[in-house]
Protein backbone atom coordinates (compact mmCIF):
# COMPACT_ATOMS: atom_id res chain seq x y z
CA UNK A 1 0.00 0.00 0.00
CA UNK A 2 1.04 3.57 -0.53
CA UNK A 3 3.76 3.13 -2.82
CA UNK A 4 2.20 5.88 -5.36
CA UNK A 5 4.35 8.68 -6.18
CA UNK A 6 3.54 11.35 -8.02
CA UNK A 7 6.82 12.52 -9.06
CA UNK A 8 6.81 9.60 -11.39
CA UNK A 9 3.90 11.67 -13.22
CA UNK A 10 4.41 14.59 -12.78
CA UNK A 11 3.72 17.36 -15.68
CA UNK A 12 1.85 14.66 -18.15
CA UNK A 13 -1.35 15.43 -20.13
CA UNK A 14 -3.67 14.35 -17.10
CA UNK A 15 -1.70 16.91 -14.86
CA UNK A 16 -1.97 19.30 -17.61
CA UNK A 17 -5.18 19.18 -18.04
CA UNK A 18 -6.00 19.00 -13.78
CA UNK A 19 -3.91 21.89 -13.08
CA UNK A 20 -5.33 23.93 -15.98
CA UNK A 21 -8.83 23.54 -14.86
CA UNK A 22 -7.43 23.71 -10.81
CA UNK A 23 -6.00 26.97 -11.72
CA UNK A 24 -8.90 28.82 -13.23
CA UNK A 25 -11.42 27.84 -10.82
CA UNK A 26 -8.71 29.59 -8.65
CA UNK A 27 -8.98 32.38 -10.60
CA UNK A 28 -13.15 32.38 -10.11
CA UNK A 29 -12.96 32.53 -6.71
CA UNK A 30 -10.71 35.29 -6.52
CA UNK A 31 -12.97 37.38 -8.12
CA UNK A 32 -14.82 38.56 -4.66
CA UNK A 33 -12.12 40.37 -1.87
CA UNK A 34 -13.42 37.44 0.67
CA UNK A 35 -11.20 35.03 1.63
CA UNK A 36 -11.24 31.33 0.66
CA UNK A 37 -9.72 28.25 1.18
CA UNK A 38 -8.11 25.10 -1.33
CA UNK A 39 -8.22 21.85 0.69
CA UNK A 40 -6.56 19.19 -0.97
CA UNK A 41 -6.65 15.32 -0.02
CA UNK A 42 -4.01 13.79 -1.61
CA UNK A 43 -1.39 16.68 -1.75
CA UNK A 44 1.70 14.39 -2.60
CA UNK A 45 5.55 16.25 -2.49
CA UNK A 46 3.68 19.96 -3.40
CA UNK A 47 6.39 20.76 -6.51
CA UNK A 48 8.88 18.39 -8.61
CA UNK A 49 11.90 18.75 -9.92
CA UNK A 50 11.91 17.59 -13.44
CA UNK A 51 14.75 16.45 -13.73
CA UNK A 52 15.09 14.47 -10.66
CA UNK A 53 15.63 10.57 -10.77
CA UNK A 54 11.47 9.61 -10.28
CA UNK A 55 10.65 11.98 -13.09
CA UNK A 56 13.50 11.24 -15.11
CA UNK A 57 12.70 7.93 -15.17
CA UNK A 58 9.46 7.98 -17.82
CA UNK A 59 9.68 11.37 -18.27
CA UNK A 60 5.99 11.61 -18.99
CA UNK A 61 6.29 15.80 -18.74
CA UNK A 62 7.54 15.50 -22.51
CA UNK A 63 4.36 14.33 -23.61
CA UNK A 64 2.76 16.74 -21.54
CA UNK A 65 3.79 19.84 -20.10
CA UNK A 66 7.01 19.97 -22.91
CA UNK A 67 4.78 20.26 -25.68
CA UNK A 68 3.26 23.59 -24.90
CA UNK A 69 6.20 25.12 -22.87
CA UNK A 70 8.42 26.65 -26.04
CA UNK A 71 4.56 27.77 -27.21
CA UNK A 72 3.14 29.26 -23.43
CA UNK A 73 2.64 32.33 -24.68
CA UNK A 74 0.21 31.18 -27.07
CA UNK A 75 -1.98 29.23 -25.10
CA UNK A 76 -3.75 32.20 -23.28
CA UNK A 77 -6.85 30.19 -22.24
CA UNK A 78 -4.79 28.31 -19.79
CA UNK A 79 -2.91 31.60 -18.92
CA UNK A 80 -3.09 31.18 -15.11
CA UNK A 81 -1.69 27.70 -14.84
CA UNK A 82 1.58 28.62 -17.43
CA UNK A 83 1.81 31.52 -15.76
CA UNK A 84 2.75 29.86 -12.69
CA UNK A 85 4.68 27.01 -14.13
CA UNK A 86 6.85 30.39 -16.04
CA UNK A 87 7.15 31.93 -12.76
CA UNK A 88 8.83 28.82 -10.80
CA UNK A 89 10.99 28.71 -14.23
CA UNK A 90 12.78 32.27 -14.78
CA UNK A 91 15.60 31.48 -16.49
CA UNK A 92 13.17 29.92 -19.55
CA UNK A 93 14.20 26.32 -18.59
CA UNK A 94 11.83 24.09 -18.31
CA UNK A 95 12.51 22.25 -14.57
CA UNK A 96 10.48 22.78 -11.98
CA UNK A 97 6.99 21.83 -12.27
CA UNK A 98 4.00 22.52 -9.63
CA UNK A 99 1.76 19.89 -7.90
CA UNK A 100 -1.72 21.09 -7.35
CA UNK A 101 -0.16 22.02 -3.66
CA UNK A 102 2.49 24.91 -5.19
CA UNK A 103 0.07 25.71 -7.54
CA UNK A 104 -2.80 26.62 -5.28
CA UNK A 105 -0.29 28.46 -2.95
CA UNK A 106 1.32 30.34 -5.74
CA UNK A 107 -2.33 31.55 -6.61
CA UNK A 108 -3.92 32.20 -3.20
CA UNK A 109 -3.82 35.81 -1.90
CA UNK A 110 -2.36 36.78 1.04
CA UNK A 111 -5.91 36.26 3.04
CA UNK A 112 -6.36 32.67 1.56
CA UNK A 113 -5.89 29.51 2.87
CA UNK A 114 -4.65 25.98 1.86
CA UNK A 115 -5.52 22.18 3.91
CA UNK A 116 -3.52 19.79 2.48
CA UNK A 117 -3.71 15.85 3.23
CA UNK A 118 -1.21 13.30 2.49
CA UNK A 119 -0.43 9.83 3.74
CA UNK A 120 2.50 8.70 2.53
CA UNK A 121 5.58 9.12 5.07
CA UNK A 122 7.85 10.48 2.45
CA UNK A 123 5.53 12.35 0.66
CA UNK A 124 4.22 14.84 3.41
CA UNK A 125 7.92 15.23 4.64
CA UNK A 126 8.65 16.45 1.51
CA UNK A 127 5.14 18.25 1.36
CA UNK A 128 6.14 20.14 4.64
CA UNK A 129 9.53 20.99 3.54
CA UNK A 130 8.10 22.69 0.40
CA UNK A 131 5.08 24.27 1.90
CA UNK A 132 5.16 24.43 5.47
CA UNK A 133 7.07 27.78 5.48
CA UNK A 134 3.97 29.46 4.17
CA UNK A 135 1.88 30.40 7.28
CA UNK A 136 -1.22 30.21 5.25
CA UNK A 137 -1.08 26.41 4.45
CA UNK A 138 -1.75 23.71 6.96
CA UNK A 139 -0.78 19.78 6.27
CA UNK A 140 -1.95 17.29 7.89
CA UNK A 141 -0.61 13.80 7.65
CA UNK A 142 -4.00 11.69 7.28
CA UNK A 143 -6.19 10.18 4.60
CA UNK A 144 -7.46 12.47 2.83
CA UNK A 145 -10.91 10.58 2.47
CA UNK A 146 -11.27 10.84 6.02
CA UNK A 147 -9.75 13.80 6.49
CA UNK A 148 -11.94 15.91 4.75
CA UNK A 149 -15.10 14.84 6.05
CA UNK A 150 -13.27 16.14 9.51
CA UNK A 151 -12.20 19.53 8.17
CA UNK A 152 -15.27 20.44 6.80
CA UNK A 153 -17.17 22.90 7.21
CA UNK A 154 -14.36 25.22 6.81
CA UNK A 155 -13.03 28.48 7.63
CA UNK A 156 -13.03 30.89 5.64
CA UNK A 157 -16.65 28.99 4.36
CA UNK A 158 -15.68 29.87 0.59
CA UNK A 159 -13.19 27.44 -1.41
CA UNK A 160 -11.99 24.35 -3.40
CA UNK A 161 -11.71 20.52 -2.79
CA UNK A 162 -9.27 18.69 -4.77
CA UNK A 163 -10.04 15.20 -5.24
CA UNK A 164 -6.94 13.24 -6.83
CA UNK A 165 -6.70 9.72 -5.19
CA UNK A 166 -3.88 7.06 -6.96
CA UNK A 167 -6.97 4.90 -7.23
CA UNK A 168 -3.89 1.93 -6.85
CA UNK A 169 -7.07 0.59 -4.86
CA UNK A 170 -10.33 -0.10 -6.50
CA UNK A 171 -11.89 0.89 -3.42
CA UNK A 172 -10.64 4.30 -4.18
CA UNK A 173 -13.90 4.50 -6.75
CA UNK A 174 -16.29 3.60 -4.10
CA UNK A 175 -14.45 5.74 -1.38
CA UNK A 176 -14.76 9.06 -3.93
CA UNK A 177 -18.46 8.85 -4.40
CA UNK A 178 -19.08 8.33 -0.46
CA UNK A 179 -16.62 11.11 0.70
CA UNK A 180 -18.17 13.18 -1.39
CA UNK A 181 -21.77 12.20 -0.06
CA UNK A 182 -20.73 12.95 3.53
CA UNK A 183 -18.49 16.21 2.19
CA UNK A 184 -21.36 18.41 0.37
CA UNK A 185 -23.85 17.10 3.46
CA UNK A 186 -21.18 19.25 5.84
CA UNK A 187 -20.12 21.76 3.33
CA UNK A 188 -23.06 22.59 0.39
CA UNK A 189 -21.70 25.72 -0.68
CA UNK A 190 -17.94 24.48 -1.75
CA UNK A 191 -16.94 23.54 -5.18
CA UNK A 192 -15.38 20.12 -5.59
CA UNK A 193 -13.19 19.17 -8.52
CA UNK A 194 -12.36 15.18 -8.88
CA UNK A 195 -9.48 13.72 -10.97
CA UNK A 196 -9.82 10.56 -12.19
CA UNK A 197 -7.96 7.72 -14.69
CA UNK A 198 -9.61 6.72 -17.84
CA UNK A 199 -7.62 3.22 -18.07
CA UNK A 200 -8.28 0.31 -20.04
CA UNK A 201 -9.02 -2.08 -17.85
CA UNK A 202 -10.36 0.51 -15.17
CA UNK A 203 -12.50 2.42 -17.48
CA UNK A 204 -15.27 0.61 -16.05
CA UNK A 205 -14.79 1.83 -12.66
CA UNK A 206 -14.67 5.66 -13.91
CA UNK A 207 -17.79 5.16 -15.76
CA UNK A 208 -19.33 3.57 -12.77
CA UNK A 209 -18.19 6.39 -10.32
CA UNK A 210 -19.62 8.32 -12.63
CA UNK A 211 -22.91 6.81 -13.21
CA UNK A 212 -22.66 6.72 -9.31
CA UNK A 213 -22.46 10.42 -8.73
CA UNK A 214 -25.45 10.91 -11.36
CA UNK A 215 -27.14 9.41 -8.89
CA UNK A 216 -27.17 11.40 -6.32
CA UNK A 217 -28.33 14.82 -5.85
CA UNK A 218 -25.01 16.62 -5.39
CA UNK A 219 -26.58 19.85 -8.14
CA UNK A 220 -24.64 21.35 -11.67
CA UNK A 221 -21.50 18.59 -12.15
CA UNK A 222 -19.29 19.21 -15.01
CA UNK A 223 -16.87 16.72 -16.60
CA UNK A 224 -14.32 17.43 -19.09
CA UNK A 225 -12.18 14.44 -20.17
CA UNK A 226 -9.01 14.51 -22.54
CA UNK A 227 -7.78 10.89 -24.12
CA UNK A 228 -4.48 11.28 -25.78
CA UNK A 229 -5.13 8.36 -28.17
CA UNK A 230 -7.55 5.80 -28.29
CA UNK A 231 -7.06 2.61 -25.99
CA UNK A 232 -5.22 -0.79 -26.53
CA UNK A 233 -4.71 -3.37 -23.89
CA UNK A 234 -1.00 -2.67 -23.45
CA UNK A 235 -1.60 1.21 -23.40
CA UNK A 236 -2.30 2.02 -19.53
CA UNK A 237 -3.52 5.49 -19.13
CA UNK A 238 -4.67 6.84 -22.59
CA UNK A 239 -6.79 9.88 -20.60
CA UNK A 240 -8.35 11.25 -17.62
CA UNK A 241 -11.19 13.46 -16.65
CA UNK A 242 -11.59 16.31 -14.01
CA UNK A 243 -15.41 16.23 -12.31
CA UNK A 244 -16.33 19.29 -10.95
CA UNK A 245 -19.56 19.90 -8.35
CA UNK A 246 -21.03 23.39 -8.31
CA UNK A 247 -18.73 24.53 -10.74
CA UNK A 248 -17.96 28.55 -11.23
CA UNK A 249 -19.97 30.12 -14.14
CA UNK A 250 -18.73 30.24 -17.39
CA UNK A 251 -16.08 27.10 -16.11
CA UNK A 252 -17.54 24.55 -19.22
CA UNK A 253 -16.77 27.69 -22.02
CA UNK A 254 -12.95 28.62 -20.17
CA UNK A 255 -12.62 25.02 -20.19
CA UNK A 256 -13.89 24.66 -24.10
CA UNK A 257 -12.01 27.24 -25.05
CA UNK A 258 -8.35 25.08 -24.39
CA UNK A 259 -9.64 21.61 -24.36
CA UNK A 260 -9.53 21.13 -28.16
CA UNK A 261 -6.85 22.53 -28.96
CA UNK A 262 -5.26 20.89 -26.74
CA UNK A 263 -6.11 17.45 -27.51
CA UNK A 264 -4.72 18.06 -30.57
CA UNK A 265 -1.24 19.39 -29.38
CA UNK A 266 -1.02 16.21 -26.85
CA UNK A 267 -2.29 13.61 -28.82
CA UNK A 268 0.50 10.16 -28.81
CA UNK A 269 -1.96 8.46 -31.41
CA UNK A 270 -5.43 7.98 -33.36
CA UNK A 271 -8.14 7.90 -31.37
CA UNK A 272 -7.26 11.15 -29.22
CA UNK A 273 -10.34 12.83 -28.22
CA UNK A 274 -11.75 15.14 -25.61
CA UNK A 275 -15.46 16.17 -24.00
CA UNK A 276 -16.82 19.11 -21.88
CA UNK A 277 -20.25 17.79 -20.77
CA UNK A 278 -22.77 18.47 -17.74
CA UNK A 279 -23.29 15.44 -15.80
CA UNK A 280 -26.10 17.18 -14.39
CA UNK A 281 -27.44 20.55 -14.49
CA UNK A 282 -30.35 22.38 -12.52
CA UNK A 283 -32.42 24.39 -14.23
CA UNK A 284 -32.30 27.60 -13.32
């Protein structure tokens, strides 16, 4: 158990397309002077080192974040997440890459908070070396299933869950649609953005998380999903999707606007596709 690391990951197309859609809801809630708060459950190390010996080692970030970098400028629907990715990178390197941790602190205001979980032993002593300077961000070394049931309701009462289990367990599904359940009973008002696999042999148990949380009555959820090409049995992870509950307005068209163009810079093969969709939506 708990032998995901994220470093092995980090910068690919699913963390492209997680932090891009991470970083402007960011950007919504910043639009009122109130304070809010990003509580995240499965934080990992906070920020990577590209060129380290865990990312080295597939170097997925080619395929991912490496395609657009040279281009960043161009790319000005996803303008808050490069921006912060350019800022960590001065010298026009590409090297250092953000987790969803670094990213959410690099994008909070001074009156904004961040919660972050992690379990792994390694992972949240390197999560507290890299964030634990910051007196706005807290970590706590749980599970972040059960610790955010505990946090919640928050304070400040505005704010962000990130959702981004390994799902290493096919529990993790199951354990997603129930945290949630108990999460939005505690905390209605907060917007919730799940990450999630599309694999080949897993891509049942997205689609049945998903069919699960049409079930219940958690409001407007959005999904956007990006496959990079289509899936074979030897492939792995050919895509992922970002859920989001209660999502800012406008969130589906800021999304739209990026998504297909950038299937088409990160496709690895036929088949690559995306979709911005409502899961559910109230009517007004």
């Amino acid at each position: 158990m708990l032998s995901y690391r994220h470093a092995f990951h980090a910068g690919n197309h699913a963390d492209v397309l997680k932090h891009a859609v991470q970083a402007l809801i960011i950007e919504s809630l910043k639009k009122k002077e109130k304070p809010f708060i990003v509580l995240d459950t499965h934080a990992g190390g906070g920020l990577y080192d590209l060129c380290g010996d865990w990312p080295q080692k597939k170097a997925e970030y080619a395929d991912g974040i490496g395609r657009l970098w040279d281009e960043r400028t161009q790319w000005s629907a996803m303008a808050p997440y490069l921006g912060v990715i350019e800022e960590m990178n001065s010298d026009g390197q590409l090297r250092y890459y953000p987790g969803s941790p670094e990213l959410s602190r690099r994008l909070a205001r001074e009156q904004d908070k961040l919660a972050l979980m992690e379990l792994h032993n390694n992972e949240v002593d390197d999560l507290r070396a890299n964030m634990g300077y910051d007196p706005r961000v807290a970590v706590h070394h749980r599970d972040g299933f059960e610790g955010l049931v505990a946090l919640l309701p928050p304070t400040p009462r505005r704010g962000l869950v990130l959702i981004d289990p390994p799902y290493e367990l096919k529990e993790d599904y199951f354990a997603v649609v129930d945290t949630l359940k108990k999460a939005q009973k505690r905390w209605a008002t907060g917007i919730y953005a799940l990450w999630y696999p599309i694999l080949g042999e897993e891509a049942d148990k997205s689609r049945d998380m998903l069919r699960a949380i049409k079930r219940e009555n958690f409001g407007n959820v959005l999904v956007a999903e990006l496959e990079v090409a289509g899936q074979t049995k030897d492939w792995g992870m050919n895509g992922s999707g970002m859920l989001i509950i209660s999502p800012p307005w406008m969130l589906d068209e800021q999304i739209e606007a990026f998504l297909k163009p950038l299937c088409a810079k990160l496709a690895q093969g036929a088949g690559a596709q995306y979709k911005v969709e409502w899961l559910n939506k109230v009517e007004a």
